[in-house]
Protein backbone atom coordinates (compact mmCIF):
# COMPACT_ATOMS: atom_id res chain seq x y z
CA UNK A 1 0.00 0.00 0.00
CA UNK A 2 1.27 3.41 -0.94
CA UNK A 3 1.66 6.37 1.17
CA UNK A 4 -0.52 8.47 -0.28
CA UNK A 5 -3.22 5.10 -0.07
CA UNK A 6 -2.33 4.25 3.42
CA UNK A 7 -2.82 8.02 4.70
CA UNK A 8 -6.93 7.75 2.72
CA UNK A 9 -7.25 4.91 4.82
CA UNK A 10 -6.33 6.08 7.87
CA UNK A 11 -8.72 9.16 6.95
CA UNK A 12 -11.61 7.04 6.24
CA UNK A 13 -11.12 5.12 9.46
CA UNK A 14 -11.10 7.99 11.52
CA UNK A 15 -14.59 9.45 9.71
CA UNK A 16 -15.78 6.69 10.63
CA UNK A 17 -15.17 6.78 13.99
CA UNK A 18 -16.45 10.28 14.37
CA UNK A 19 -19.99 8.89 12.82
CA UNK A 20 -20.20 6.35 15.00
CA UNK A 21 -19.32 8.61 18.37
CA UNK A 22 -21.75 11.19 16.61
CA UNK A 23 -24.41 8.49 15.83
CA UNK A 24 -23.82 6.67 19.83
CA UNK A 25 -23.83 10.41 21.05
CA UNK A 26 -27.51 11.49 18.91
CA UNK A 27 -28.82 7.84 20.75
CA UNK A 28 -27.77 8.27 23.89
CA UNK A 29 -29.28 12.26 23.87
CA UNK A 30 -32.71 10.61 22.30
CA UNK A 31 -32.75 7.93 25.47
CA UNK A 32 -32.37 10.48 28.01
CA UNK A 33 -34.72 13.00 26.06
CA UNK A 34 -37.32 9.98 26.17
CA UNK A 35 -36.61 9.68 29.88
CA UNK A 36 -36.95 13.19 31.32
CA UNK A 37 -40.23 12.94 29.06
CA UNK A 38 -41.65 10.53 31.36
CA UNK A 39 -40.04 9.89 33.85
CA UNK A 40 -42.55 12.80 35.61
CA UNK A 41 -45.14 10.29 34.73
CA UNK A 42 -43.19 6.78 36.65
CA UNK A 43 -42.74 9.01 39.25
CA UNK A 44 -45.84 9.92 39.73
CA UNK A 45 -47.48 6.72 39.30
CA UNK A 46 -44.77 5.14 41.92
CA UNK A 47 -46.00 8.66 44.86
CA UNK A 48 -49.65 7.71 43.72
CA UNK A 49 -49.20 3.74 44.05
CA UNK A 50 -47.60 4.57 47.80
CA UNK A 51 -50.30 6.51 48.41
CA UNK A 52 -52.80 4.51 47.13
CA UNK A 53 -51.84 1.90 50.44
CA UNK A 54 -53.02 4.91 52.73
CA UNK A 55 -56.22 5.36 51.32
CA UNK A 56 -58.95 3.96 53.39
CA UNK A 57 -61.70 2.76 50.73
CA UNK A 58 -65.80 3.53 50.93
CA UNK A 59 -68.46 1.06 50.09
CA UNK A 60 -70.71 2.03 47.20
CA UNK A 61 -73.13 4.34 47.97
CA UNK A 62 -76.59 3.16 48.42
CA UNK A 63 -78.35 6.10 48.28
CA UNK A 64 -81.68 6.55 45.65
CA UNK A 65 -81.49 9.75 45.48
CA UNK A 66 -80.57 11.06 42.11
CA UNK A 67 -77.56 12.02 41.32
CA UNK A 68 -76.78 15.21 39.40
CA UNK A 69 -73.72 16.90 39.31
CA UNK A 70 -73.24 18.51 42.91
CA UNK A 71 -77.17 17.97 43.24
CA UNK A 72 -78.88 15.31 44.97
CA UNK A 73 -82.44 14.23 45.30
CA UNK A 74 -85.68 15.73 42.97
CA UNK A 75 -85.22 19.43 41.50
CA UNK A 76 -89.00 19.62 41.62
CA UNK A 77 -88.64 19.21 45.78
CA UNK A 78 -90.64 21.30 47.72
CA UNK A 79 -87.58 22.00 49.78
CA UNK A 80 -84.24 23.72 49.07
CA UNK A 81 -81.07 22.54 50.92
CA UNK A 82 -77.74 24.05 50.13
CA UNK A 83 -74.46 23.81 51.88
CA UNK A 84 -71.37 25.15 51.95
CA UNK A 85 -68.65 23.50 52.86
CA UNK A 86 -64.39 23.41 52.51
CA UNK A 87 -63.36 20.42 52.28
CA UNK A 88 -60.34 20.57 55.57
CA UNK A 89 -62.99 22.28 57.52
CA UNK A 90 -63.42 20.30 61.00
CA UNK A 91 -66.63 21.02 61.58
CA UNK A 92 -67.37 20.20 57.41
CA UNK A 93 -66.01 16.62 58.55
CA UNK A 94 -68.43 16.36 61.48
CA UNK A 95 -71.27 17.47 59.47
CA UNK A 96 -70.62 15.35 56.31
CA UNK A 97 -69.84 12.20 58.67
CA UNK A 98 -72.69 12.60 61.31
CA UNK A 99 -75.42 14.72 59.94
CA UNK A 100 -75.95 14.75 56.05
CA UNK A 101 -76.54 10.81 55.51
CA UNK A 102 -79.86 11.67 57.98
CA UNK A 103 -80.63 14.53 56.21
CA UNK A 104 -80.40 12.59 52.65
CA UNK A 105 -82.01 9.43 54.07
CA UNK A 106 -84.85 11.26 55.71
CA UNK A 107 -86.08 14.36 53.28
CA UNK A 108 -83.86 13.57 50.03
CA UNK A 109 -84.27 10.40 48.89
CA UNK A 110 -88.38 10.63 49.89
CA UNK A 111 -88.79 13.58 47.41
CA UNK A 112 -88.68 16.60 50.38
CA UNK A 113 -85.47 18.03 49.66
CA UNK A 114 -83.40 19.05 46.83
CA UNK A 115 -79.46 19.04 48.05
CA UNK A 116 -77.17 21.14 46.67
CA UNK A 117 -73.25 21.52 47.51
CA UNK A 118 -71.40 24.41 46.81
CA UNK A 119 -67.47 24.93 47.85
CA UNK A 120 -66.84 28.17 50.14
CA UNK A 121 -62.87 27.74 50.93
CA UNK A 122 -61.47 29.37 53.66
CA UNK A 123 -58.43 27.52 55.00
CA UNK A 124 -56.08 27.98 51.94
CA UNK A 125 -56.42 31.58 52.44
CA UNK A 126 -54.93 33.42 49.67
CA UNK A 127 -53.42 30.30 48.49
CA UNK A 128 -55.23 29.11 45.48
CA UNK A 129 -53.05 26.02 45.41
CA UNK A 130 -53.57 24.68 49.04
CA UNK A 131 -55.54 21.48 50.44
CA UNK A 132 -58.65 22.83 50.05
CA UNK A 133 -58.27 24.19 46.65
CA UNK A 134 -56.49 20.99 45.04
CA UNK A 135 -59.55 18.49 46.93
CA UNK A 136 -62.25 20.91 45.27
CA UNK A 137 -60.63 21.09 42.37
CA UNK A 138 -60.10 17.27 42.08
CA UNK A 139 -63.81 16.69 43.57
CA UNK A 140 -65.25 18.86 40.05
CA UNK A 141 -62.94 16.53 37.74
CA UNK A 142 -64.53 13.25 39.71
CA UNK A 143 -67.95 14.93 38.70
CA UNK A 144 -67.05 14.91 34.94
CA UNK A 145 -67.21 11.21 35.26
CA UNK A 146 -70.10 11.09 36.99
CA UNK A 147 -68.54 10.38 40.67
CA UNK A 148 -68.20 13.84 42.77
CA UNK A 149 -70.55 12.46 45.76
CA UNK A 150 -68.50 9.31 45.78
CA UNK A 151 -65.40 11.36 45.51
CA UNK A 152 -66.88 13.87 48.62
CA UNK A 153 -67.58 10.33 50.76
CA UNK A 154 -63.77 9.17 50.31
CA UNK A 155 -62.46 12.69 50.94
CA UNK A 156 -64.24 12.90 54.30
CA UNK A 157 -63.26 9.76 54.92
CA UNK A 158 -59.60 10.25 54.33
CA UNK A 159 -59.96 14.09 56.39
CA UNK A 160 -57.09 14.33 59.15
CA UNK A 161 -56.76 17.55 59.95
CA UNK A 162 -56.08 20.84 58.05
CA UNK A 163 -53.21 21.48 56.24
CA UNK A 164 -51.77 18.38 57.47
CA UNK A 165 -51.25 16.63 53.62
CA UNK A 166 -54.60 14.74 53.73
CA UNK A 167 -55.37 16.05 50.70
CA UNK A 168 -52.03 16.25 49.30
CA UNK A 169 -51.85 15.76 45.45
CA UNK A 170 -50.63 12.17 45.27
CA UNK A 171 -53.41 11.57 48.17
CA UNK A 172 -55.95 13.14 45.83
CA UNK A 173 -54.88 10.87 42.65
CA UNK A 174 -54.77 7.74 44.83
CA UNK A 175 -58.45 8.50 45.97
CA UNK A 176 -59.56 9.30 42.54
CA UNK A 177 -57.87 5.58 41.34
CA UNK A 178 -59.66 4.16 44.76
CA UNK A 179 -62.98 5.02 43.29
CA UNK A 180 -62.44 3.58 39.78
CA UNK A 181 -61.72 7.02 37.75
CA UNK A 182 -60.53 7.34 34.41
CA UNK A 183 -57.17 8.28 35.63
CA UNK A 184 -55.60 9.47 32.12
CA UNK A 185 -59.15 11.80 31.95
CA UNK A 186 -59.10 12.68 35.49
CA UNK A 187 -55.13 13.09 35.58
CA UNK A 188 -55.80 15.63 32.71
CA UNK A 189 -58.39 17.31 34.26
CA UNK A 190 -57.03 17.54 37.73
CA UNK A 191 -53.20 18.82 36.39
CA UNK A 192 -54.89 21.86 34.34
CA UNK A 193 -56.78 22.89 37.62
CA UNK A 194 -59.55 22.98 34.99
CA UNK A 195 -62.34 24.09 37.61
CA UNK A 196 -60.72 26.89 39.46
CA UNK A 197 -62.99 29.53 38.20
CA UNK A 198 -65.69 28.05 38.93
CA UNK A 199 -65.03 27.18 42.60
CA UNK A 200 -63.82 30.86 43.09
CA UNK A 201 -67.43 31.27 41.71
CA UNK A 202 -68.89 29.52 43.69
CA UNK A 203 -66.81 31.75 46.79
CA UNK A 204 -68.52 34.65 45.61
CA UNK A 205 -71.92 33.24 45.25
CA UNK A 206 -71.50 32.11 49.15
CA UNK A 207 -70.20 35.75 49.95
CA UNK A 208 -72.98 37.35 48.32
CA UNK A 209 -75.42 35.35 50.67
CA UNK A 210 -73.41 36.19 53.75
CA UNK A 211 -71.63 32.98 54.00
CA UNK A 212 -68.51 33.38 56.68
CA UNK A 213 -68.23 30.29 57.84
CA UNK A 214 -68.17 26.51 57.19
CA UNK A 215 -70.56 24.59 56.86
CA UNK A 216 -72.90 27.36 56.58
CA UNK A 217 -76.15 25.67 55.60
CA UNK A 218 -79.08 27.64 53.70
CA UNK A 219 -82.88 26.35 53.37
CA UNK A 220 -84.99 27.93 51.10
CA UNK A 221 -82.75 30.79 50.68
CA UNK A 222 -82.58 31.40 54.96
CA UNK A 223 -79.40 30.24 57.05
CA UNK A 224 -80.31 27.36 59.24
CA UNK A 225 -79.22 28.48 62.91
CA UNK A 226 -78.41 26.12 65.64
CA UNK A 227 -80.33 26.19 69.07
CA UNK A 228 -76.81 25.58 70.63
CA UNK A 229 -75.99 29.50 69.39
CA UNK A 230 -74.22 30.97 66.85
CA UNK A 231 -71.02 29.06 67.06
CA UNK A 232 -72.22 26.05 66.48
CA UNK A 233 -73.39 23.04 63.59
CA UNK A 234 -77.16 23.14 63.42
CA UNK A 235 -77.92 19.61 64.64
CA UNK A 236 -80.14 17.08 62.67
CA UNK A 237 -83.11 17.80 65.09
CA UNK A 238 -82.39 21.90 64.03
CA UNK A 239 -82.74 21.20 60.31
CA UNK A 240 -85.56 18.62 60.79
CA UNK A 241 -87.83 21.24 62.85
CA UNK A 242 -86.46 24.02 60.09
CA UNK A 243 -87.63 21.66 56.95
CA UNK A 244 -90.69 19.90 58.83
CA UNK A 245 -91.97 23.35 59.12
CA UNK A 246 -91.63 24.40 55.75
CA UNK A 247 -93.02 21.04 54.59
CA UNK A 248 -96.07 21.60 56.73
CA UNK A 249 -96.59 25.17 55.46
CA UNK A 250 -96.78 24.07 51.84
């Protein structure tokens, strides 16, 4: 081999080389491109999964009351129920755990009383993206599959405290997976914080009626009171006497 032949060679060997680095390099840049794509995604299905062990399940409900949106019971009812409630709220908890299934039971699924909830969140504060906010938020993107009163029940049921990552976001994706979501639809829905106008809204709405507190609980338009006094959660026997009346005045 001549000189001039043995210095192409070497030439073409050495291109050759560079391609390959350059072609290994372009591969190994595509892998990690792939992987910081979604690796957000195995992480977040390996937080949700670990949460998913801490999520104390609910039995189906067996309520017959309809079911519409954040509506229960007949619209037609001669009775209007609505309550506002944030979801951290302690006294929301006791009320949700101890008092509504009596109210439903009794005047909602019989036709007496239509139930409305409506969100009035005070514990974030100004913080738009606190517990409270992220459970309301998730508890509107369980209703666009049909599921927010089954998403309320395992919320409550789930309730520690406030502000003490209850409602945490991996907590709030387990609980939506507990229930049987869509979770690519509800993942979508939940990420976007799709229903945040709407739940500041609803804020106003509750403002407007002189809503300060939660649960603040409104029949026909009038705040139910407690006989205990101002401070406290109008008791079943309150709202029964409040509704019985208006039922009787018809």
């Amino acid at each position: 081999m001549s000189k001039r032949q043995e210095i192409r060679e070497k030439r073409r060997k050495q291109q050759q080389r560079q391609r390959l680095l350059i072609i290994g390099l372009v591969a190994i840049g595509a892998v990690l491109v792939a992987f910081a794509l979604i690796w957000p995604t195995i992480k977040g299905n390996q937080i949700a999964d670990t949460a998913l062990a801490s999520i104390t399940p609910i039995a189906p409900s067996t309520t017959t009351a309809a079911m519409d949106g954040t509506h229960l019971g007949d619209p037609n009812a001669p009775v209007k129920m609505d309550v506002w409630e944030d979801f951290q709220c302690s006294g929301c908890f006791y009320y949700t755990e101890n008092i509504e299934p009596l109210v439903i039971q009794k005047y909602v699924e019989t036709g007496k009383v239509y139930y409305t909830y409506h969100f009035f969140l005070l514990i974030d504060g100004a913080n738009t993206t606190g517990e409270s906010h992220q459970a309301a938020n998730a508890a509107m993107c369980a209703l666009e599959q049909g599921h927010f009163w089954d998403y309320q029940t395992i919320l409550f049921k789930n309730w520690k405290g406030e502000n003490v990552g209850s409602f945490s976001d991996a907590r709030l994706v387990a609980m939506a997976k507990r229930i049987g979501l869509d979770m690519t639809a509800f993942n979508k829905c939940f990420q976007a914080n799709t229903y945040a106008d709407q739940i500041n809204q609803d804020f106003r709405a509750g403002q407007d009626l002189g809503v300060h507190a939660t649960p603040a609980i409104f029949i026909n338009g009038q705040a139910a009171e407690s006989s205990a006094g101002a401070n406290y959660i109008p008791s079943f026997d309150d709202l029964s006497r409040i509704i019985d009346g208006l039922l009787k005045g018809q």
